[in-house]
Protein backbone atom coordinates (compact mmCIF):
# COMPACT_ATOMS: atom_id res chain seq x y z
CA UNK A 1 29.94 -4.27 12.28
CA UNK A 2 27.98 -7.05 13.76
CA UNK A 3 23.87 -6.17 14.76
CA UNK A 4 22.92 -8.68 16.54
CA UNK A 5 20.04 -9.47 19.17
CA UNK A 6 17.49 -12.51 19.95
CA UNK A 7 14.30 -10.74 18.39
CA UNK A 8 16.73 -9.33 15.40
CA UNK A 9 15.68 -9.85 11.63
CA UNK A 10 18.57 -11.55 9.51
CA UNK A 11 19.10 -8.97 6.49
CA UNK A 12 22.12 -10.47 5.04
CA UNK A 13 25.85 -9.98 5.78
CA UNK A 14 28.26 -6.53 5.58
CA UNK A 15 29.76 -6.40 2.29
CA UNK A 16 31.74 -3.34 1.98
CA UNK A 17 35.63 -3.13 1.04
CA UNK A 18 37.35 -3.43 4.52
CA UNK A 19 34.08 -5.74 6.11
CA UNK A 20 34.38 -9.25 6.97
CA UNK A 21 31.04 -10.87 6.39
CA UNK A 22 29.97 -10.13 9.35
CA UNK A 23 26.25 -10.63 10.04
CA UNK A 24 23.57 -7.02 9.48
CA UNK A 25 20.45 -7.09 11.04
CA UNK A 26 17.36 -5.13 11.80
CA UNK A 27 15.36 -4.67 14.70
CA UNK A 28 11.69 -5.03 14.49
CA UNK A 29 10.57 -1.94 16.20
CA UNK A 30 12.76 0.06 13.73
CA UNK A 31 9.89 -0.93 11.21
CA UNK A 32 7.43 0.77 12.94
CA UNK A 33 9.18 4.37 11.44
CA UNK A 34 8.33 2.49 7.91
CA UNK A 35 10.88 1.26 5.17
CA UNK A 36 11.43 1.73 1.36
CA UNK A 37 13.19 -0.74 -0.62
CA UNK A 38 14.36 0.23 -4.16
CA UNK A 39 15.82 -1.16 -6.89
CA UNK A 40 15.53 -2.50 -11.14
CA UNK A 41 13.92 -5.61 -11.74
CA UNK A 42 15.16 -8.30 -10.71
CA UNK A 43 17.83 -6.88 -8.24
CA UNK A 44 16.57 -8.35 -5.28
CA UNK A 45 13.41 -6.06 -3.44
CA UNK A 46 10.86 -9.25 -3.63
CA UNK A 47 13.64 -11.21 -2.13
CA UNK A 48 13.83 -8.95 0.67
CA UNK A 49 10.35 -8.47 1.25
CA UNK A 50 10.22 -12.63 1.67
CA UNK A 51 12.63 -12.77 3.83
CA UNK A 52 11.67 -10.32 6.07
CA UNK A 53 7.82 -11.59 6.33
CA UNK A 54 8.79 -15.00 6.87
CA UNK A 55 10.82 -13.55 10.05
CA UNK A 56 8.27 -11.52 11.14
CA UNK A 57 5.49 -14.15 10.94
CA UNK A 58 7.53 -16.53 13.00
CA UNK A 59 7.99 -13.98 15.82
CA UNK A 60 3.80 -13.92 16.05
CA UNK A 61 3.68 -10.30 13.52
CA UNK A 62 0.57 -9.51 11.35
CA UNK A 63 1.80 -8.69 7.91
CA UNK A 64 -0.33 -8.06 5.06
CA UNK A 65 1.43 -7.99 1.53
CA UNK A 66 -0.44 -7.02 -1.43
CA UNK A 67 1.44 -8.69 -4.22
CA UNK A 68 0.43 -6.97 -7.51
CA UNK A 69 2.03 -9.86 -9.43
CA UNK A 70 1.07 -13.07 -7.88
CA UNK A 71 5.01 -13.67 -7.19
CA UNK A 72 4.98 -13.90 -3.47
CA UNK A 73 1.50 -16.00 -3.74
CA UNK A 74 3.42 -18.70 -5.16
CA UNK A 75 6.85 -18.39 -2.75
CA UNK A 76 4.58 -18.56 0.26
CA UNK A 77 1.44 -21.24 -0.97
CA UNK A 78 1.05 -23.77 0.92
CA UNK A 79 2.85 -22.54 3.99
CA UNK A 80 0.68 -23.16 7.35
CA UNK A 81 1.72 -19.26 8.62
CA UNK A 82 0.47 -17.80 5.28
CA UNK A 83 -3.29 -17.37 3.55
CA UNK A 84 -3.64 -16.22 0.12
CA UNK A 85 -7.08 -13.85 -0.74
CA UNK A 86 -7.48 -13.03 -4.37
CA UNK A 87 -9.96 -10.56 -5.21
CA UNK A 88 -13.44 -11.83 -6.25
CA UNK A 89 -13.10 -15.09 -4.47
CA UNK A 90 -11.74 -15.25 -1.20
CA UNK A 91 -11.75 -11.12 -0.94
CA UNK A 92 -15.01 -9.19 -1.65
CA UNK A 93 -14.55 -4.78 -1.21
CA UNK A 94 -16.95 -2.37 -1.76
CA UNK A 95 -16.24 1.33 -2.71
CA UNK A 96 -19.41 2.30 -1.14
CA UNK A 97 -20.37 0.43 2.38
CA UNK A 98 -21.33 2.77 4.91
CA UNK A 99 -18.91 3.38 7.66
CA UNK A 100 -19.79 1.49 10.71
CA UNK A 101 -17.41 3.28 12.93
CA UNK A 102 -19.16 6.38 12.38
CA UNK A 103 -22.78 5.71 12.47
CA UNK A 104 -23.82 8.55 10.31
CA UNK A 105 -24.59 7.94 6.57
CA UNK A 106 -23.38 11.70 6.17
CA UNK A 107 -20.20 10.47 7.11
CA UNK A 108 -19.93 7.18 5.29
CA UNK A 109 -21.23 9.68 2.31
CA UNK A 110 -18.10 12.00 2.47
CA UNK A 111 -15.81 8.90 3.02
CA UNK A 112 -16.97 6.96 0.46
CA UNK A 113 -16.31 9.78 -1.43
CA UNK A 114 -12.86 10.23 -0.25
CA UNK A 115 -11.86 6.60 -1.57
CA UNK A 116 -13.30 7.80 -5.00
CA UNK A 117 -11.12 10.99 -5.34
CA UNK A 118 -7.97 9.00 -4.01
CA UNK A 119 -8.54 6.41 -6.95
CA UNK A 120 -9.20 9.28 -9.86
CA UNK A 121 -6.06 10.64 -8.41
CA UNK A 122 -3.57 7.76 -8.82
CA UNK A 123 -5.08 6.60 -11.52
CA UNK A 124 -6.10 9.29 -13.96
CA UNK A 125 -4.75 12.80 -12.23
CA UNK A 126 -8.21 14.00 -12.05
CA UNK A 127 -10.51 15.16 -8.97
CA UNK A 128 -14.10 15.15 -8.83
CA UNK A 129 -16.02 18.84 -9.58
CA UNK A 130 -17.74 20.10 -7.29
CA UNK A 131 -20.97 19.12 -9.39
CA UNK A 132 -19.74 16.19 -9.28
CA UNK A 133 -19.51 15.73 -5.64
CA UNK A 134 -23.13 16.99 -5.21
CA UNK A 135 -24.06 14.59 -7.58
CA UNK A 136 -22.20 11.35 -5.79
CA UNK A 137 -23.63 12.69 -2.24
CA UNK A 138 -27.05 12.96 -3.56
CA UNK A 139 -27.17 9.47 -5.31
CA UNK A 140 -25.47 7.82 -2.49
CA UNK A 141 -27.22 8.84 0.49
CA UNK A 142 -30.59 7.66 -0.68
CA UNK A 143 -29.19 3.96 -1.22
CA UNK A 144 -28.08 3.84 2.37
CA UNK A 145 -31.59 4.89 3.63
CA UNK A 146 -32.58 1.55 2.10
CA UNK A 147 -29.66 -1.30 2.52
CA UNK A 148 -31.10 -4.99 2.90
CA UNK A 149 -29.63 -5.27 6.19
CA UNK A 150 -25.80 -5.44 7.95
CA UNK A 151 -23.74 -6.20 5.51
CA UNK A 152 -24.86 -5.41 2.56
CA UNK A 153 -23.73 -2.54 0.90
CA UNK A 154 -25.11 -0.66 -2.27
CA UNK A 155 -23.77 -2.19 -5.00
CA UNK A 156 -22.23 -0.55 -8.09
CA UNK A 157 -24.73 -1.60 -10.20
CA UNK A 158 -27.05 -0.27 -7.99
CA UNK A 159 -25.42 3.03 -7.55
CA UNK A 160 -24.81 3.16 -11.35
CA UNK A 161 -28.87 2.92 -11.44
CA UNK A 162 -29.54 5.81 -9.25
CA UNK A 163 -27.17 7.64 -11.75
CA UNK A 164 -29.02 7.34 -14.20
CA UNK A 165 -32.10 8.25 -12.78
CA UNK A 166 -30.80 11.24 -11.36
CA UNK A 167 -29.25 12.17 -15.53
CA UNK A 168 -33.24 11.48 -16.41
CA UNK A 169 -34.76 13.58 -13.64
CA UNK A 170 -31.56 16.48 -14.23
CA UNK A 171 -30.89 16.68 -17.54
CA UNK A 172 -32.47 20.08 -18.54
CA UNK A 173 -30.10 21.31 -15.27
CA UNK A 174 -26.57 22.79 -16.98
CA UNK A 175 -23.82 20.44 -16.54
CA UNK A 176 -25.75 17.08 -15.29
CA UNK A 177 -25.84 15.70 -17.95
CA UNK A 178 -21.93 15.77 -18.46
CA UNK A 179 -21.37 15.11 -14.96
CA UNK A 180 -23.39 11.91 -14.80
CA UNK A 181 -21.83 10.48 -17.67
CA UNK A 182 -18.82 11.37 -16.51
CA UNK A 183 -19.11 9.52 -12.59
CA UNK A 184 -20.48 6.48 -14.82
CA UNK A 185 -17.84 5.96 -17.10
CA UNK A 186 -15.76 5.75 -14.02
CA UNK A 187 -18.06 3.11 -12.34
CA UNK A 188 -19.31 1.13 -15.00
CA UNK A 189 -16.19 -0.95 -14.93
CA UNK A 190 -16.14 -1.70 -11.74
CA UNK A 191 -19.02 -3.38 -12.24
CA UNK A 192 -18.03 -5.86 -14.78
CA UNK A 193 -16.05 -8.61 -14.99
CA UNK A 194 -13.37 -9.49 -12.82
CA UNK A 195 -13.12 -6.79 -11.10
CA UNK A 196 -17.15 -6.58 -10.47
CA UNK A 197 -16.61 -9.92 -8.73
CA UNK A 198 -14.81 -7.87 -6.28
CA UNK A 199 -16.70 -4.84 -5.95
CA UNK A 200 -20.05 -5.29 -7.23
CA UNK A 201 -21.19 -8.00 -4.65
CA UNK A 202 -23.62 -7.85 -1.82
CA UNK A 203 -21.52 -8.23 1.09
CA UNK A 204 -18.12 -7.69 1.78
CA UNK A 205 -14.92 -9.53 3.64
CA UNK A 206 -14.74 -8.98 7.47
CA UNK A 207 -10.92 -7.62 7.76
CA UNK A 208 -10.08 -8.77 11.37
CA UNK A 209 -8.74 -11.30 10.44
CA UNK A 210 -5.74 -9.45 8.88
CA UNK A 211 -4.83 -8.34 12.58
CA UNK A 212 -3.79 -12.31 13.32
CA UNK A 213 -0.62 -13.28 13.23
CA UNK A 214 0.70 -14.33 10.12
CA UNK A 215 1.16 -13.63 5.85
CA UNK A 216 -1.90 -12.18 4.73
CA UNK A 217 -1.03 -11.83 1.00
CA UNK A 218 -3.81 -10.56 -1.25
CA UNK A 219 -3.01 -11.96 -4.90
CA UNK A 220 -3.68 -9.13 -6.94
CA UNK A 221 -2.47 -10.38 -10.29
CA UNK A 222 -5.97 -11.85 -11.50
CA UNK A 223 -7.14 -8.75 -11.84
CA UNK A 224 -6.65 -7.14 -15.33
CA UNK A 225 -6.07 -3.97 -15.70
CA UNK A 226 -4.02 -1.15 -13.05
CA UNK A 227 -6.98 0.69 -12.01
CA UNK A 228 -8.77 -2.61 -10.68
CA UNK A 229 -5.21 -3.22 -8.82
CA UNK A 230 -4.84 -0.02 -7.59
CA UNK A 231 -8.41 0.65 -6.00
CA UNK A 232 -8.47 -2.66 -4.54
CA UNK A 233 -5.04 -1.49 -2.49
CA UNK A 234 -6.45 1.96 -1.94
CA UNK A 235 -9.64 0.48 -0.47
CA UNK A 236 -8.01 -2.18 1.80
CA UNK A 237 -5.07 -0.06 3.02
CA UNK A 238 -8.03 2.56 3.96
CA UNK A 239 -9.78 0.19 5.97
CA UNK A 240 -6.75 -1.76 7.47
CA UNK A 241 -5.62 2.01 8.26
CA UNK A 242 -8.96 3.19 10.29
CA UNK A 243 -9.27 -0.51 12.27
CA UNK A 244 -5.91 0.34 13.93
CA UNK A 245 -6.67 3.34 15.25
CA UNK A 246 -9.95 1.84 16.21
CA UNK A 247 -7.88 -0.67 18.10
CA UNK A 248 -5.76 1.61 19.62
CA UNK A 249 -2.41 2.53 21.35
CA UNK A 250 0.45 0.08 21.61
CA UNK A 251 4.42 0.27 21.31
CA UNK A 252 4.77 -2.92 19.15
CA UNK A 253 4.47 -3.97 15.56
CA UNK A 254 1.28 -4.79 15.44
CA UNK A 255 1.00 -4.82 11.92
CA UNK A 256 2.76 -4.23 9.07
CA UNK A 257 1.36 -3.47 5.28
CA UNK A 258 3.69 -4.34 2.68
CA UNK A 259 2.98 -3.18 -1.13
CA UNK A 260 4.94 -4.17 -4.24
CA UNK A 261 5.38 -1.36 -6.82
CA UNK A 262 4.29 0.90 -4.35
CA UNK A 263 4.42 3.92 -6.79
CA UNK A 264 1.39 2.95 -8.14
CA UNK A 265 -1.08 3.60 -5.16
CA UNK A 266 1.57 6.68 -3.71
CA UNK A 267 3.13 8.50 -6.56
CA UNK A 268 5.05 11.64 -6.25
CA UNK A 269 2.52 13.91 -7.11
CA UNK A 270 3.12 17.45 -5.64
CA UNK A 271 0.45 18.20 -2.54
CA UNK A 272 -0.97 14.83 -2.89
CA UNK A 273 -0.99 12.73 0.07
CA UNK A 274 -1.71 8.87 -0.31
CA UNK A 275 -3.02 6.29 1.93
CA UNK A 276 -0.26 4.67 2.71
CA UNK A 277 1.05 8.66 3.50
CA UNK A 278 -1.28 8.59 6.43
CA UNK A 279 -0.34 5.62 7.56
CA UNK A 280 2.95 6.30 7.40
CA UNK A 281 2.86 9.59 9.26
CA UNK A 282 0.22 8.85 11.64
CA UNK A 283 -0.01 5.00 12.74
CA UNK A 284 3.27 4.08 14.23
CA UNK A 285 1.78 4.46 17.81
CA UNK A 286 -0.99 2.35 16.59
CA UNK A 287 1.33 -0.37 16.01
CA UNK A 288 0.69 0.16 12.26
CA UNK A 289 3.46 0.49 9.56
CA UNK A 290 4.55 0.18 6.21
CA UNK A 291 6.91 -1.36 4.25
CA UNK A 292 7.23 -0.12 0.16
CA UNK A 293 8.92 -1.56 -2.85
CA UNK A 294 9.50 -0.03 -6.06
CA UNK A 295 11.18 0.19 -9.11
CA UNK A 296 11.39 3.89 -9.66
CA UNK A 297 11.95 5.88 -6.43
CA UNK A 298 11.58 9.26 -8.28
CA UNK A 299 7.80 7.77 -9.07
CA UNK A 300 7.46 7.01 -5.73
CA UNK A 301 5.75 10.04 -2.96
CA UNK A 302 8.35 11.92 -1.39
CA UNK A 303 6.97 12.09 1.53
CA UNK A 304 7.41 8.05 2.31
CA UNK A 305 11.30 8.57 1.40
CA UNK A 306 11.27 11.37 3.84
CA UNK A 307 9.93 9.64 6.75
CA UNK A 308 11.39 5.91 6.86
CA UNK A 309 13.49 4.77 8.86
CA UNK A 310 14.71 2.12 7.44
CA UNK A 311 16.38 2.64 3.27
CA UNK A 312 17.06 -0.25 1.56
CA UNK A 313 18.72 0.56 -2.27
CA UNK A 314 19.42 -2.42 -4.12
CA UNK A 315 20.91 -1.81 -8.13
CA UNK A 316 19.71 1.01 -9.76
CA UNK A 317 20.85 2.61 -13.08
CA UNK A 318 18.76 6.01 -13.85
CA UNK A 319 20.68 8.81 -13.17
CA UNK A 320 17.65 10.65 -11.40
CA UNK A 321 16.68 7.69 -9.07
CA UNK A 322 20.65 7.33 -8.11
CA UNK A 323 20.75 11.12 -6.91
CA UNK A 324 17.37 10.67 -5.03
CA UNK A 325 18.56 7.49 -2.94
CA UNK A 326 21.58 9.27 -2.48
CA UNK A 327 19.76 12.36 -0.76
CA UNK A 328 17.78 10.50 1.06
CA UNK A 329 20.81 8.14 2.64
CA UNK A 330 24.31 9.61 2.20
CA UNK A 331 24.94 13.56 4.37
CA UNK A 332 25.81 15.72 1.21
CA UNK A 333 29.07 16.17 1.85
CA UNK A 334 29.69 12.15 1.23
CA UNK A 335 27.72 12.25 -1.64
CA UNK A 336 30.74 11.69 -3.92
CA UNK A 337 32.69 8.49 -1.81
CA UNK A 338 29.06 7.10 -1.86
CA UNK A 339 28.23 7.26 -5.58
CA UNK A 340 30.51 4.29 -6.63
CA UNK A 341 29.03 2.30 -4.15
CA UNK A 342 25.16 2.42 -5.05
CA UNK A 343 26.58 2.22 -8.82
CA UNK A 344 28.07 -0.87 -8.60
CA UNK A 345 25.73 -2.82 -6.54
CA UNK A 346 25.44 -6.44 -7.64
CA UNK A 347 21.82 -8.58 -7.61
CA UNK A 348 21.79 -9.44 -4.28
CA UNK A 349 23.62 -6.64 -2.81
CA UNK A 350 22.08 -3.48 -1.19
CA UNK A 351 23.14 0.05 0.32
CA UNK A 352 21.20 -0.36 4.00
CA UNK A 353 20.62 2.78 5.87
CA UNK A 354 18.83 3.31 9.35
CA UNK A 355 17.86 6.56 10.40
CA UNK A 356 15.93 6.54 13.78
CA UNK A 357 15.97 5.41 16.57
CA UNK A 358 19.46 4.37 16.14
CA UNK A 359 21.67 5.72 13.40
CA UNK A 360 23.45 3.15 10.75
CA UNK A 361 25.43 3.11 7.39
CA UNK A 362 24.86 3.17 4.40
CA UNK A 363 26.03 0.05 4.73
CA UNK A 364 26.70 -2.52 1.73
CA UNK A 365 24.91 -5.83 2.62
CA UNK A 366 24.51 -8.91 0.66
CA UNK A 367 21.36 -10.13 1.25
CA UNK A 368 20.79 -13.91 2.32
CA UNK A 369 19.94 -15.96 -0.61
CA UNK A 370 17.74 -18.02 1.16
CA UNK A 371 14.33 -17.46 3.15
């Protein structure tokens, strides 16, 4: 079967029994419905996910791929169509900045709050209490009331502070004192080290720029330590996710946000709906979309298998992650001709299927070796 146009992206080639080689590609737009690629180490999804942004950059795209090991840093540096941010030097985030777009410190409040529960979530399976809350709206608010001037946001330190203040002034109040402790000891290291580079400054990175056309690959791997990784994706993907819709309607790729071990920042927690969720569900008329990588698929949210368009399966060898892929790609009744087919995969090779618009495979490629 040969899927071919101008504007087409060069997957690989058909590799099934009774094919001939013939070229498989994909069109753009059929990103915009989002796109999970799966797989073991070292089977082939970074592979893909190069060879698709280099394509995409060269037909004028935005993509912005936050690599959580530095690998894609080093395929694409030096590259005139690619920039490389690494948190705490060329990318500064803060937790806390009010929200602009609003114009309300209420709202920034409740927002800013938001990012924090998504981040206990992923990270620790925990929530905020109530008490809690109060406490984070009532320590926050107050530091907004006094901010140096645009752009500059409270810092951690600073918020840590009022914290503390608010313990001292509380204390004899049941459950403060527990509560305080508690928000610190979830704060304290953002404030420190490497990852207080990042989040603890007094002024953060102007994200327009990740509109332009071109790699915009934020070079996670300096950072130490999951949680650091995972709010640093949380907090960009929130704001990349909010400019869109601030830029509006359109019926292009406009943009698409790529993450590496995806499972980390969208797991497949039941009732739990991720960032990248939203985006997912909401933000293809904005032009938006995402495209995920992981090793695990049954670690990965549901609800991103559900709704792509686009399934890429390269080799996998748990039983549960098999059955999953096969759900999601094979009608029921096929299940069993399939099963040989996504067990056998070679590195390099993938099961392809395309949902919507248009309606395609699974279909074994083998991927193009080189970018």
């Amino acid at each position: 079967m040969t899927l071919i146009n101008s504007a087409a992206l060069v997957l690989g080639s058909t590799a099934g029994r009774h094919d001939r080689g013939e070229s498989f590609t994909l069109d753009p737009s059929w990103l915009t419905r989002g796109t999970v690629i799966v797989g073991k180490s070292g089977t082939g999804k970074s592979h893909d996910i190069d060879l698709i942004s280099k394509q995409l950059s060269e037909r004028s795209n935005s993509i912005v791929l936050l690599d959580r090991t530095g690998e894609h840093a080093e395929i694409f540096g030096g590259r005139p169509d690619a920039r490389i941010l690494r948190p705490g030097r060329e990318l500064f985030l803060s937790v806390l900045a009010p929200d602009n777009s609003s114009g309300n410190y209420a709202e920034s409040v409740e927002s800013a709050l938001d990012t924090f529960t998504h981040f206990l979530k992923v990270c620790f399976e925990d929530r905020p209490t109530p008490l809690q809350q109060r406490i984070f709206r009532e320590c926050l608010l107050p530091l907004y009331t006094h901010l140096d001037g645009p752009g500059k946001p409270p810092t951690i330190a600073q918020f840590v502070a009022t914290l503390r203040l608010y313990e001292e002034h509380s204390q004899r109040v049941h459950g403060v004192l527990e509560s305080c402790e508690s928000l610190i000891s979830r704060f304290h290291p953002l404030a420190i080290g490497r990852t207080g580079k990042v989040f603890d400054s007094d002024q953060i990175t102007p994200l327009d720029g990740f509109f332009d056309p071109g790699i915009h690959i934020v070079d996670l791997s300096p950072l130490l330590d999951e949680p650091s990784k995972n709010l640093v994706s949380q907090v960009l993907v929130k704001r990349l996710y909010r400019m869109a819709k601030d830029i509006g309607i359109t019926r292009d790729l406009r943009q698409l946000i790529i993450v590496d071990e995806a499972h980390h920042i969208a797991p497949n927690i039941r009732g739990y709906a991720s960032f990248l969720d939203l985006i997912g569900i909401e933000n293809r008329k904005y032009g938006q979309s995402i495209m995920v990588a992981t090793t695990s698929p049954s670690q990965l949210s549901e609800t991103l298998l559900r709704n792509a368009s686009v399934r890429i399966s390269h080799m996998l060898d748990d039983g549960e992650d098999i059955d999953l892929m096969l759900r999601f790609m094979v009608n029921k009744y096929e299940a069993d001709r399939f099963i040989s087919d996504f067990m056998m995969l070679e590195i390099g090779e993938a099961m392809v299927k395309v949902s919507t618009p248009v309606h395609i495979g699974p279909e074994k490629v083998k991927v193009t070796e080189t970018l």
